[in-house]
Protein backbone atom coordinates (compact mmCIF):
# COMPACT_ATOMS: atom_id res chain seq x y z
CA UNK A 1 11.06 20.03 -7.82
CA UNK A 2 7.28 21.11 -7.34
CA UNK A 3 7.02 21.63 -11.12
CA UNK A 4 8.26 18.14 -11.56
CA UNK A 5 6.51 16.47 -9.19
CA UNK A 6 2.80 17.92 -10.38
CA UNK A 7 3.93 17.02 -14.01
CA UNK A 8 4.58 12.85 -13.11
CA UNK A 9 1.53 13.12 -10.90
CA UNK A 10 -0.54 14.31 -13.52
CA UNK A 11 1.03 11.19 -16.29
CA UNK A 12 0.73 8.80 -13.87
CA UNK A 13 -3.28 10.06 -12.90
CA UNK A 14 -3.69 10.01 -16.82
CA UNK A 15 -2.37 6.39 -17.23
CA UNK A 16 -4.69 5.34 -14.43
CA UNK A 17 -8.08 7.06 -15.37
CA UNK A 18 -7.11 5.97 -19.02
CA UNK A 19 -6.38 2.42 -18.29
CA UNK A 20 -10.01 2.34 -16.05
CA UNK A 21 -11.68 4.41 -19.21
CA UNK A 22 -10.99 1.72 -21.81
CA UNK A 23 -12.47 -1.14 -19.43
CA UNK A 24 -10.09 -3.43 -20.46
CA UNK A 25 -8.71 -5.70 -17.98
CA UNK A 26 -5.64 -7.02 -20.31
CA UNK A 27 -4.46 -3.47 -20.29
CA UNK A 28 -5.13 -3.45 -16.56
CA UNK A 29 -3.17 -6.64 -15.86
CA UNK A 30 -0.07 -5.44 -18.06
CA UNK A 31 0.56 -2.07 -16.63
CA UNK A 32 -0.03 -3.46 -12.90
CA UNK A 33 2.68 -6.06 -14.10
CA UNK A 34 4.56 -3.65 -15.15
CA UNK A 35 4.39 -1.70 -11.53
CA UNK A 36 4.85 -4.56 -9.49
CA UNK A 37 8.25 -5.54 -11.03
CA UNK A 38 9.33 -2.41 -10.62
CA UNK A 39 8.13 -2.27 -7.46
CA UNK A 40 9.86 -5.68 -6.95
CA UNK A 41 13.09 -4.37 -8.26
CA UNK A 42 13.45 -1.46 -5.94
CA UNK A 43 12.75 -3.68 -2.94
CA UNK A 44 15.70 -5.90 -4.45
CA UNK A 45 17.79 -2.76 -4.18
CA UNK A 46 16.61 -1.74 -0.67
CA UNK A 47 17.40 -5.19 0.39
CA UNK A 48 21.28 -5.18 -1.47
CA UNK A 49 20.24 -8.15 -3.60
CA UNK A 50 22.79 -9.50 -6.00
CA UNK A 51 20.80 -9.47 -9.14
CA UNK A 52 17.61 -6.75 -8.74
CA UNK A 53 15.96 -6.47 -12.25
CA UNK A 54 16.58 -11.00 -12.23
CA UNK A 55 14.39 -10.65 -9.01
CA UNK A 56 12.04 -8.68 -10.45
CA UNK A 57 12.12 -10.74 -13.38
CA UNK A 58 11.01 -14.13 -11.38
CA UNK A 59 8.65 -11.54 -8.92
CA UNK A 60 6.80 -10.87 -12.29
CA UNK A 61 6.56 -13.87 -13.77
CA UNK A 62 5.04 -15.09 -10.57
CA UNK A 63 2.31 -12.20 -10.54
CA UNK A 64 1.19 -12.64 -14.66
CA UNK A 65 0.89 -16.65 -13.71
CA UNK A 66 -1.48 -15.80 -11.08
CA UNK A 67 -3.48 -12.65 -13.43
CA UNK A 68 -3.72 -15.23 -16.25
CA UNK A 69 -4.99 -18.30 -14.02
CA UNK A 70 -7.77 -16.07 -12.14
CA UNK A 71 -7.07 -13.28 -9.80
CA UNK A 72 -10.21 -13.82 -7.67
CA UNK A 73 -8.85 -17.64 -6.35
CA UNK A 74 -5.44 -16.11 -5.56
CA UNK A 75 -6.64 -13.24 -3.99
CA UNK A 76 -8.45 -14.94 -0.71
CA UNK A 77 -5.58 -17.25 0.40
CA UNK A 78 -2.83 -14.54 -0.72
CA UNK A 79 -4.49 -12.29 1.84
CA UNK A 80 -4.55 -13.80 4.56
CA UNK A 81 -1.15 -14.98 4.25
CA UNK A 82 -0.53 -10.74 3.74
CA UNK A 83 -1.98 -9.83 7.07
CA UNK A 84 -0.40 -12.49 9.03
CA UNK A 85 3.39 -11.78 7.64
CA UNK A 86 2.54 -8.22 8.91
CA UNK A 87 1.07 -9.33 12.25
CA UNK A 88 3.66 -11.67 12.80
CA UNK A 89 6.94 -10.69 11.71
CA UNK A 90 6.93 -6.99 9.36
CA UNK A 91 5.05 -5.10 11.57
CA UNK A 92 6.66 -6.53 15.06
CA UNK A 93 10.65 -5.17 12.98
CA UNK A 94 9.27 -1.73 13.76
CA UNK A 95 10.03 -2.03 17.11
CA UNK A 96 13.05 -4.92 17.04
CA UNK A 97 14.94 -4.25 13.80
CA UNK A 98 15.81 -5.48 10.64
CA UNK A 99 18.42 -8.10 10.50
CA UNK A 100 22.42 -7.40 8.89
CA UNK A 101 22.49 -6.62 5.20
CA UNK A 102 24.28 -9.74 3.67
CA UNK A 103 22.66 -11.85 5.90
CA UNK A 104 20.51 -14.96 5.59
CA UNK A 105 18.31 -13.52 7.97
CA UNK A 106 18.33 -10.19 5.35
CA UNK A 107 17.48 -12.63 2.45
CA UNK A 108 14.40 -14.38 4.52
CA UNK A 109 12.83 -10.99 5.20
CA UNK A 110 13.55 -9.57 1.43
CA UNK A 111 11.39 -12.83 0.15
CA UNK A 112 8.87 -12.21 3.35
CA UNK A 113 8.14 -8.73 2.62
CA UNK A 114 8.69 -9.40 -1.81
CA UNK A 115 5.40 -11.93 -1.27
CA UNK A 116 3.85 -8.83 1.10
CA UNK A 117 4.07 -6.70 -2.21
CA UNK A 118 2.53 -9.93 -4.12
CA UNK A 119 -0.01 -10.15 -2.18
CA UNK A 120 -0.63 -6.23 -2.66
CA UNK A 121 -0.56 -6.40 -5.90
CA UNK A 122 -2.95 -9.56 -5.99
CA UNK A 123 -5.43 -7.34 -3.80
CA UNK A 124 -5.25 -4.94 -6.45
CA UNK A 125 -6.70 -7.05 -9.24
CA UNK A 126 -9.31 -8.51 -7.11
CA UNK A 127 -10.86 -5.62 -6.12
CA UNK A 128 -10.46 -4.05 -9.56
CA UNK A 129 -12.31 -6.93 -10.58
CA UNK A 130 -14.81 -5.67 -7.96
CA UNK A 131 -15.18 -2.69 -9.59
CA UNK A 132 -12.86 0.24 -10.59
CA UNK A 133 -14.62 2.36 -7.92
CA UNK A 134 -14.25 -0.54 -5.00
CA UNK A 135 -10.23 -0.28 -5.94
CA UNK A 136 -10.30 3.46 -5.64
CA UNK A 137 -12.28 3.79 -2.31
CA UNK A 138 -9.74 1.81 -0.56
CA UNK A 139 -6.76 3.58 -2.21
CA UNK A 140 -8.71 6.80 -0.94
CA UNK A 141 -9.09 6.02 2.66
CA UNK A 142 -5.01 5.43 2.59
CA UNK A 143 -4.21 8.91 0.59
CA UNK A 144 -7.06 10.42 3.41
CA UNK A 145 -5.05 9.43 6.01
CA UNK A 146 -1.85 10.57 4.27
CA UNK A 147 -2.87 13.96 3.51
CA UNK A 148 -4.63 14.36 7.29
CA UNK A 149 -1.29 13.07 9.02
CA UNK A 150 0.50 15.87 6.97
CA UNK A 151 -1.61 18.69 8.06
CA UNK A 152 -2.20 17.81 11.44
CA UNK A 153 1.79 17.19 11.95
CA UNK A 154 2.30 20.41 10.69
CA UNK A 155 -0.44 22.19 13.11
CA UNK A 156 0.00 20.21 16.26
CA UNK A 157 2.69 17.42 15.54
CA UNK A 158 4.94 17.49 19.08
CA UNK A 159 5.15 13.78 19.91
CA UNK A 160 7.47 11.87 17.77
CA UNK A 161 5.90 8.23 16.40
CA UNK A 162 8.94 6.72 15.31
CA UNK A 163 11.83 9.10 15.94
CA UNK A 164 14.75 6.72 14.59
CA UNK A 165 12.40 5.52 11.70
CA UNK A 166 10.87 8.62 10.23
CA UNK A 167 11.64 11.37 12.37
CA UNK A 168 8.93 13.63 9.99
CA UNK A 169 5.81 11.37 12.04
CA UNK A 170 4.03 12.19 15.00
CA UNK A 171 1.37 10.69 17.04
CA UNK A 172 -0.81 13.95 16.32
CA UNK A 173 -0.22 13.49 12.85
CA UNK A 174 -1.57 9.91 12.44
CA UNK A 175 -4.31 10.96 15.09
CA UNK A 176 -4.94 13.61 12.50
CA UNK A 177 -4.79 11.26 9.90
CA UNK A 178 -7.23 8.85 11.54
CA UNK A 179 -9.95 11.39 12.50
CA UNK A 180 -9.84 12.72 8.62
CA UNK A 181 -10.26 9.46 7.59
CA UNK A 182 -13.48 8.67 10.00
CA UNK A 183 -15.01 11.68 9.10
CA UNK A 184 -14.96 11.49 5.16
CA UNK A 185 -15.77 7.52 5.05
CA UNK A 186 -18.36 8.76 7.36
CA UNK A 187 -19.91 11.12 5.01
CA UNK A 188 -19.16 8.90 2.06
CA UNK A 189 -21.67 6.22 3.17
CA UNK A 190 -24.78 8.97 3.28
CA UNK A 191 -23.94 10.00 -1.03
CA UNK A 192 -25.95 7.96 -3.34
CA UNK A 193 -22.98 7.59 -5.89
CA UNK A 194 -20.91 5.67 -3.57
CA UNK A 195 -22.84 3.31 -2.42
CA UNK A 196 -20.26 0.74 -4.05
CA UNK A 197 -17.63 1.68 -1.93
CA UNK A 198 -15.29 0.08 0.79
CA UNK A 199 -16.78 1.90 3.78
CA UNK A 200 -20.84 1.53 2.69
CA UNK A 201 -20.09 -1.82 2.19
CA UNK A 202 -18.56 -2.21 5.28
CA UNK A 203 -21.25 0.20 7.25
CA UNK A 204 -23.99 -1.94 5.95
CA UNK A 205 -22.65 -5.06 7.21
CA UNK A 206 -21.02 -4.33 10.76
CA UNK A 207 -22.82 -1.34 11.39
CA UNK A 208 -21.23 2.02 12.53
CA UNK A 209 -19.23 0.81 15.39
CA UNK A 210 -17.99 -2.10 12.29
CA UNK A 211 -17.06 0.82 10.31
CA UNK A 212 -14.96 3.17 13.00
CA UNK A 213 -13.01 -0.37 13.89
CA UNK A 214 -11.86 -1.45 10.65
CA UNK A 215 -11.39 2.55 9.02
CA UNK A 216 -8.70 2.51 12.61
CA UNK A 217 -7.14 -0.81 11.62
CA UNK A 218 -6.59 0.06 8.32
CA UNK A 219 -5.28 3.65 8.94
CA UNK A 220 -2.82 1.81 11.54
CA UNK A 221 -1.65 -0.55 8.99
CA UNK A 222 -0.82 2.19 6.24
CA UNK A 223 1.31 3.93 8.79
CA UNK A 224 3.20 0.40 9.62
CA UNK A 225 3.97 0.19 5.44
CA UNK A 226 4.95 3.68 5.28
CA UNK A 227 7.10 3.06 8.40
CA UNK A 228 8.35 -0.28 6.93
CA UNK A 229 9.25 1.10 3.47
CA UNK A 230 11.66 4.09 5.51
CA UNK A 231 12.97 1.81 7.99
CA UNK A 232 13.90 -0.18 4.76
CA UNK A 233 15.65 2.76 3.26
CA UNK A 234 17.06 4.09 6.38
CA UNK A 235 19.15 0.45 6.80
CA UNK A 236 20.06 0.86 2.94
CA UNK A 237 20.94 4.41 3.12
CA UNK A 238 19.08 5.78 0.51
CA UNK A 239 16.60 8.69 0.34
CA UNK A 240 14.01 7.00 -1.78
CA UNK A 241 13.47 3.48 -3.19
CA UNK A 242 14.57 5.11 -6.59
CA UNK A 243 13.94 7.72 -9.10
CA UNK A 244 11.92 5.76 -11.17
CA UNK A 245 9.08 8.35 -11.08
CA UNK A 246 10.89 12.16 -10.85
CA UNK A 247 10.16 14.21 -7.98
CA UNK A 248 7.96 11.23 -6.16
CA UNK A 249 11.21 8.91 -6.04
CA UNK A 250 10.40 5.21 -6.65
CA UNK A 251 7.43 3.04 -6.78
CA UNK A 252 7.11 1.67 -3.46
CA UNK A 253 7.63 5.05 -2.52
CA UNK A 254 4.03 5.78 -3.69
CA UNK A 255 2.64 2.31 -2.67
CA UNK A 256 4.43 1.13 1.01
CA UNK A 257 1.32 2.68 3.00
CA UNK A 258 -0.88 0.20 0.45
CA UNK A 259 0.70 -2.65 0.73
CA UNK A 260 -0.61 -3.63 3.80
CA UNK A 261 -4.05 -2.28 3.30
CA UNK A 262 -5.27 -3.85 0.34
CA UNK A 263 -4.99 -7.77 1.15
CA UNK A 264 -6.65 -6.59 4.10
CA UNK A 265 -9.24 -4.88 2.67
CA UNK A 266 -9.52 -7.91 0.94
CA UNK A 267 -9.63 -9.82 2.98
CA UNK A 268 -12.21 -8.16 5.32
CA UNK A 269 -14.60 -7.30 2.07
CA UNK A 270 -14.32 -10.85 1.45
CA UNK A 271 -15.68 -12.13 4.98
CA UNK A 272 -18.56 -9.08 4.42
């Protein structure tokens, strides 16, 4: 399983550095299509949809309409609608549920949180656009947080975060997590070579109280994705969202913590 899961993390780090080495932004735009309707199919299949790859289809064509008109005017409006569907009704399930598979209720969400990986998605071309190294400093802080959360569960983790969710999470783990994240971001914004990051960027605007706010708002909404994405699976009774990538499972697998962050990074480098 190790073996297999360093072998498709290693493809999928060579697509990505080799898509960002050729500087071409048509490659860039197919293989994120590509992604998101898989992406779009597995949360088809998490939601028991009748016809998954005809929703991913439709989720697709949606996504290359908006990468062919311009990324950049989509990306604004797309996320703030993003961080208010997780304000308002995504992040508030956590704590109240998810309604009946085969319900209308079930449909309403599956189109709710399908336009929450949109918007993702979206977020991902516009700060792309940005620069490769914008895109990457925000996907950072997320896999920062990730990595931190797994360590310090594993040293201290005793309180349970979300014990009929993901019973794996503590509240020393994401406290972990958090503190990992404030410390590199921290460090980040003194090196010369990233300058052109997320955090400088937002350092040099709200100063450092600015940048310990926002680094805690986004940690807190990768851990409601990741949450999201399980309590999604949990309801469907499956292990991962598929094995589209061996010994990683499925896309959203990867992504869930992101799809939160990244209209909202948007969204807050936009207002910088």
């Amino acid at each position: 399983m190790l073996r297999t899961r360093v072998i498709t993390a290693l493809i999928l780090l060579a697509v990505l550095l080799g898509v960002v080495w050729t500087g071409s932004v048509l490659l860039f735009k197919l293989v994120l299509v590509i992604f998101f309707g898989a992406a779009q199919w597995e949360s088809a299949r998490l939601f028991k949809g009748r016809m998954p790859v005809l929703s991913a289809v439709i989720w697709s064509a949606i996504l290359l309409f908006l990468l062919v008109r311009h990324p950049l005017d989509a990306a604004y409006p797309f996320s703030m609608l993003c961080v208010a569907i997780w304000a308002i009704r995504l992040a508030p399930a956590l704590g109240l549920g998810l309604p009946p598979l085969g319900s209308f209720a079930n449909t309403l969400v599956s189109v709710v949180y399908g336009t929450a990986v949109l918007g993702c998605f979206v977020a991902i071309s516009a700060l792309y656009l940005h620069s490769p190294l914008y895109l990457l400093s925000v996907m950072a802080i997320v896999w920062i947080a990730d990595i931190g959360a797994y360590f310090a569960g594993k040293a201290f983790g005793k309180r349970k975060l979300a014990p009929s969710i993901s019973p794996g999470k503590s509240w020393e783990g994401a406290i972990g997590g958090a503190i990992a994240v404030l410390v590199l971001t921290s460090a980040s914004v003194f090196w010369p070579a990233l300058q052109d990051t997320f955090a400088t960027h937002v350092q040099s605007s709200l100063g450092w109280g600015g940048l310990i706010a926002v680094m805690l708002l986004v940690c807190a909404a990768s851990v409601a994705g990741d949450l999201f994405e399980s309590m999604l699976k949990r309801r469907a009774g499956m292990k991962d969202s598929s094995s589209l990538l061996p010994g990683h499972g499925g896309v959203l697998d990867r992504i869930d913590a992101l799809i939160p962050v990244l209209p909202l990074a948007t969204l807050i480098a936009y207002r910088l």
